[in-house]
Protein backbone atom coordinates (compact mmCIF):
# COMPACT_ATOMS: atom_id res chain seq x y z
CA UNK A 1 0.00 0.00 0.00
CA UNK A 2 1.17 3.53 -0.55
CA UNK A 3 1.76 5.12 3.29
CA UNK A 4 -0.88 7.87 4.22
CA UNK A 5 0.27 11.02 6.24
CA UNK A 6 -2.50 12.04 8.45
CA UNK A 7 -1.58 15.46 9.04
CA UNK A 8 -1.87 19.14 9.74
CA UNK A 9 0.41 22.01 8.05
CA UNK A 10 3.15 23.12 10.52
CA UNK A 11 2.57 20.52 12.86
CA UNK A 12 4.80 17.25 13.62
CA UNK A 13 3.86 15.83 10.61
CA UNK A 14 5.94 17.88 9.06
CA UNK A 15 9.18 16.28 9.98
CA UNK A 16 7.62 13.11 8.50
CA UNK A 17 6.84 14.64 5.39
CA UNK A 18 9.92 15.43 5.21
CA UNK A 19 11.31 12.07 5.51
CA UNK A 20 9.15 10.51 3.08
CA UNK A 21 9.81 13.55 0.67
CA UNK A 22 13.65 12.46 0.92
CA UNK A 23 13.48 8.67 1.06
CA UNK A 24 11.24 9.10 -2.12
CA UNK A 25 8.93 6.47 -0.88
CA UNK A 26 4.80 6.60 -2.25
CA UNK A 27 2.47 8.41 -0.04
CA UNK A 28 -0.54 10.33 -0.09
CA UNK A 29 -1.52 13.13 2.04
CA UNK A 30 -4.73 13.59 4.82
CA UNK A 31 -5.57 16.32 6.32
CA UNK A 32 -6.26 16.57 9.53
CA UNK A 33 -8.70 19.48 10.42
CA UNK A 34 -7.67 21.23 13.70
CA UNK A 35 -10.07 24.24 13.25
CA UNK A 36 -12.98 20.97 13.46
CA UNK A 37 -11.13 19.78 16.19
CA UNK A 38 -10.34 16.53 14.15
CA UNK A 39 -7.51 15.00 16.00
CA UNK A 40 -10.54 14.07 18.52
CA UNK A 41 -12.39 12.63 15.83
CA UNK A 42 -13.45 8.82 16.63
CA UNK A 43 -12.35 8.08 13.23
CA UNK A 44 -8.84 9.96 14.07
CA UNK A 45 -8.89 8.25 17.31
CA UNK A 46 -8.88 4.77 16.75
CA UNK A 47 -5.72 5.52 14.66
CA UNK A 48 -4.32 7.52 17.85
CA UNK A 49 -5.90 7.24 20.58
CA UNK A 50 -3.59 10.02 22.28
CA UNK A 51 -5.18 12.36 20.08
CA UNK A 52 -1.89 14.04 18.72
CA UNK A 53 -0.51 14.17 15.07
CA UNK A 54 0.85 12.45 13.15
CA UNK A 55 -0.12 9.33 12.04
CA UNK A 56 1.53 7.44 9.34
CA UNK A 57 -1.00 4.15 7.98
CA UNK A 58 1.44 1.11 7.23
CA UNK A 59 0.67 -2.33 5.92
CA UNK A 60 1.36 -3.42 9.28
CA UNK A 61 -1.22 -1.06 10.66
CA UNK A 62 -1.08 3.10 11.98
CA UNK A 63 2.03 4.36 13.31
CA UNK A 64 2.10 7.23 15.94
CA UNK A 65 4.76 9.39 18.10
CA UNK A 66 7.77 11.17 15.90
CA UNK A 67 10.54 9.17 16.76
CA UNK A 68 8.88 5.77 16.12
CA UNK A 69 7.75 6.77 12.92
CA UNK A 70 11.15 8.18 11.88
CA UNK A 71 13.40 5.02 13.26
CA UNK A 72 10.59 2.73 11.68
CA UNK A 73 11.01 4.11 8.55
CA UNK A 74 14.62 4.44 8.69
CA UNK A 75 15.04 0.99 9.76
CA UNK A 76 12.49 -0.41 6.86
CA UNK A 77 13.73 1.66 3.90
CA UNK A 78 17.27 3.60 4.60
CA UNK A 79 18.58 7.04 3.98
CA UNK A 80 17.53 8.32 7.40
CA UNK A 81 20.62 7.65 9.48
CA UNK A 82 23.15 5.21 10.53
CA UNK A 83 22.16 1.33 9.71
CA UNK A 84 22.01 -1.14 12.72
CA UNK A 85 25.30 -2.42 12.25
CA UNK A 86 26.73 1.15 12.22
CA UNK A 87 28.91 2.20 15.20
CA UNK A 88 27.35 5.56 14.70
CA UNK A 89 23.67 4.28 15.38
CA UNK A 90 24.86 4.71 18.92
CA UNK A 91 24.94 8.34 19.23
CA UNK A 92 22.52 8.71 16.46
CA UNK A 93 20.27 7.02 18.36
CA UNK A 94 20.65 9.13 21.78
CA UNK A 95 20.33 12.36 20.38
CA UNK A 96 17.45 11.18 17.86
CA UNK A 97 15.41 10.11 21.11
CA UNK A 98 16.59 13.38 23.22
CA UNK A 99 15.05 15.56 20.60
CA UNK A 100 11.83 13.29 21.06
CA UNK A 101 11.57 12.70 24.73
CA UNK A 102 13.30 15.82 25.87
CA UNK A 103 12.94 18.97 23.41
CA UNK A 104 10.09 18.06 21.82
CA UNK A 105 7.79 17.70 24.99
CA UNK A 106 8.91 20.75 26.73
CA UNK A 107 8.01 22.46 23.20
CA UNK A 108 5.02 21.08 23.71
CA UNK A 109 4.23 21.98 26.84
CA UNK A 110 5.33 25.61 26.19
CA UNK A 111 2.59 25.81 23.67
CA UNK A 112 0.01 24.85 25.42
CA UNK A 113 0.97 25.31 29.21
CA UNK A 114 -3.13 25.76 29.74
CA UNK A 115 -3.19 21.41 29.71
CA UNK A 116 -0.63 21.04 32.39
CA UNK A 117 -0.13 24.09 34.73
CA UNK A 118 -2.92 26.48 36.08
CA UNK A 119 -3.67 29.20 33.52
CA UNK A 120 -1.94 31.85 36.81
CA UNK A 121 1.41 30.22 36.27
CA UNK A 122 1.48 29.79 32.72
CA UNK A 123 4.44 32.69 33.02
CA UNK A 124 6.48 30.96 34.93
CA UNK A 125 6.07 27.38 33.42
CA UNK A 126 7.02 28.78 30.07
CA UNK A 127 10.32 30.75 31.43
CA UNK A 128 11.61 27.41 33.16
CA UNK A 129 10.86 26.16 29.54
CA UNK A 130 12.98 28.60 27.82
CA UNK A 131 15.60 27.89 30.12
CA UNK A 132 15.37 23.85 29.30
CA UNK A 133 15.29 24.30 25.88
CA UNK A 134 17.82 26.55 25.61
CA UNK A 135 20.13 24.17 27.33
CA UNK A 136 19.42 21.43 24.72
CA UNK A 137 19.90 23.49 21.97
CA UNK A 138 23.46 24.20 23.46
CA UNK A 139 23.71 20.62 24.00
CA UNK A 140 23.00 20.05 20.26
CA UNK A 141 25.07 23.22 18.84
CA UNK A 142 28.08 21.35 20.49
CA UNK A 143 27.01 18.23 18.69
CA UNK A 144 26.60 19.85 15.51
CA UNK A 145 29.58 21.57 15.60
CA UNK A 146 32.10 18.70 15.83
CA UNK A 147 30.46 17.68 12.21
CA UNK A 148 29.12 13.65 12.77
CA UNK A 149 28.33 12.35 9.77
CA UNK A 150 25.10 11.77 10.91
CA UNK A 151 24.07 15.30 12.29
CA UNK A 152 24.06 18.55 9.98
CA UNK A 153 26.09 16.45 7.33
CA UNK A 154 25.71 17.11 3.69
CA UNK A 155 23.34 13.58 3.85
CA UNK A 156 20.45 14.68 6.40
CA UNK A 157 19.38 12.08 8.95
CA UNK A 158 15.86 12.12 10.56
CA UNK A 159 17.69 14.04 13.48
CA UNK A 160 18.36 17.12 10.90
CA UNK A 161 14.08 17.03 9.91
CA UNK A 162 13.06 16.81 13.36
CA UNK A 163 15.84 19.36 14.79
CA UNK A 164 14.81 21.72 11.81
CA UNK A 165 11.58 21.57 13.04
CA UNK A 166 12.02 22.59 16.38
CA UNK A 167 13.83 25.83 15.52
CA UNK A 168 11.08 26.35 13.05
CA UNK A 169 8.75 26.44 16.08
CA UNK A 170 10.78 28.23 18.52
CA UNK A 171 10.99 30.96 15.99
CA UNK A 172 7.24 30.75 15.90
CA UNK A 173 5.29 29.76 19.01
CA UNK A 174 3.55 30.26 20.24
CA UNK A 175 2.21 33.17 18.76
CA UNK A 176 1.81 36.87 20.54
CA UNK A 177 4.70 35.95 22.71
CA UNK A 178 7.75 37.16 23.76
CA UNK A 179 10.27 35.84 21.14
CA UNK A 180 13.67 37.79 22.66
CA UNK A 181 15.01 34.25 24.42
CA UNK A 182 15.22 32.54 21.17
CA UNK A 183 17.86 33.82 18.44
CA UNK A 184 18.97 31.44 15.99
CA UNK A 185 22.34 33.47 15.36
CA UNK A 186 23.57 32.44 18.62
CA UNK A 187 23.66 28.32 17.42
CA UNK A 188 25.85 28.96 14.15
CA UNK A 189 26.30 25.24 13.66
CA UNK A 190 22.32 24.82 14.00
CA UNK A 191 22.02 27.65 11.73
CA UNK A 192 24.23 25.90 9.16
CA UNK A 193 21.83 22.97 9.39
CA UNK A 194 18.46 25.07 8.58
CA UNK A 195 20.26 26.54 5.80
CA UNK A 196 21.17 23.48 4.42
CA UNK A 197 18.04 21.41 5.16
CA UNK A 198 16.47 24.82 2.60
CA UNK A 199 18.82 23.31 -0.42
CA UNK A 200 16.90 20.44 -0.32
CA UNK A 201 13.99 18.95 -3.01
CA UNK A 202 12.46 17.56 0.49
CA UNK A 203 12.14 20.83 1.36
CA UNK A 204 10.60 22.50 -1.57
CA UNK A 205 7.63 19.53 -1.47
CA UNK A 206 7.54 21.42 2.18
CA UNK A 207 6.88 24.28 0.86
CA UNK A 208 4.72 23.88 -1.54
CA UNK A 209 2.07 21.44 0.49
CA UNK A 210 2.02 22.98 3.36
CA UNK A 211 3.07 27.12 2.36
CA UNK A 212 6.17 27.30 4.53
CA UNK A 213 7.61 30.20 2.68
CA UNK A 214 11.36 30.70 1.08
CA UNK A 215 13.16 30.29 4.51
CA UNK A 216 11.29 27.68 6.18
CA UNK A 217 14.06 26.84 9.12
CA UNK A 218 16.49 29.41 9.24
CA UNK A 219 13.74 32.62 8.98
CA UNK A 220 10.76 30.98 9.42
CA UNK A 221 7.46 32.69 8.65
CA UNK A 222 3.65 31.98 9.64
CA UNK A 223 2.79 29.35 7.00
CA UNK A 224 0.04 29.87 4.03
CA UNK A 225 -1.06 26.44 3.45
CA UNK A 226 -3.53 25.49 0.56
CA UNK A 227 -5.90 23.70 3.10
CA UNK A 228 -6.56 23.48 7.25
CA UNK A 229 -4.39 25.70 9.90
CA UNK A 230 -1.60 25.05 11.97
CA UNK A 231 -3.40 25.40 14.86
């Protein structure tokens, strides 16, 4: 079967796309209708029952949470990072699962602090979170910066999709906020990354599917897309 990408523009799903977009694998495209509150769909739900996005459909049935769907399809069709039998895989494998379990939650959580903190301390839950995510974007700038073949390389891994995405977001989100504790310039090797990932065919199939603009990770703009919202 061709793999279907239940998803919404500027969302998770994204980094997916991307992945398929460079492995060159079949897929077709579903949107996922936030505005309709679709994600809590019964139809979305017994693909997901957490309710989040994405979901990738597989032959062997719906896949769900970033970093499964990326080692999955890493592991079933290449191109997305150090094999099994690679010494690399190692570290790949660390940092691949930081971004998910670490970064990628407190992102989370500092866009919608409302589901896990009192809507009175919303202030402060969100300034602890700029301090935690600025500490593993250090972490990662010193990663990129020694130049691993398998991090901000001229081959991208899954790690360079889903780390592009999280600057996207930071740059972003969520919106009417204070922006002055993020600034790209200060993670040059990062930088370097989102200005390569922009070179990239992957990245133009971005673009045009889900209206990400000219400078979709390294001066990110509100996307445009031709259907449903990022929010």
């Amino acid at each position: 079967m061709t793999y279907v990408l239940h998803y919404a523009p500027d969302n998770a799903s994204l980094i997916i796309r991307a992945a398929l977009e460079h492995i060159g694998v079949p897929y077709s495209s579903t949107l996922v209708d936030r505005a309709a509150r679709a994600q809590r769909s019964a139809e979305y739900l017994a693909l997901n029952p957490n309710g989040l996005i994405p979901v990738l459909e597989t032959p062997h049935g719906p896949l769900f949470e970033t970093g499964a769907i990326l080692l999955w399809l890493g592991d079933t069709h290449g191109g997305l990072g150090p094999a099994p039998d690679d010494a690399a895989r190692v570290d790949y494998l660390k940092w691949l699962f930081f971004t998910a379990n670490t970064l990628h939650p407190a992102l989370r959580m500092m866009f919608y602090p409302d589901k896990y903190i009192a809507s009175g301390a919303t202030d402060a839950l969100r300034q602890g979170l700029h301090d935690q995510i600025t500490l593993a974007l250090e972490q990662l700038e010193a990663i990129a910066a020694t130049q691993p073949a398998w991090f901000g390389a001229p081959s991208p891994t899954a790690l360079d999709f889903y780390i592009g995405g999280c600057l996207r977001w930071c740059a972003l989100y969520p919106t009417n906020t204070d922006r002055s504790w993020f600034d790209l310039a200060q993670y040059p090797a990062l930088g370097a990354l989102c200005r390569h990932l922009e070179t990239l065919p992957c990245t133009t199939a971005l673009q045009i599917s889900e209206g990400l603009g000219d400078t979709p990770f390294s001066a990110p703009n509100y996307p445009n897309p031709p259907e449903g919202s990022a929010t």
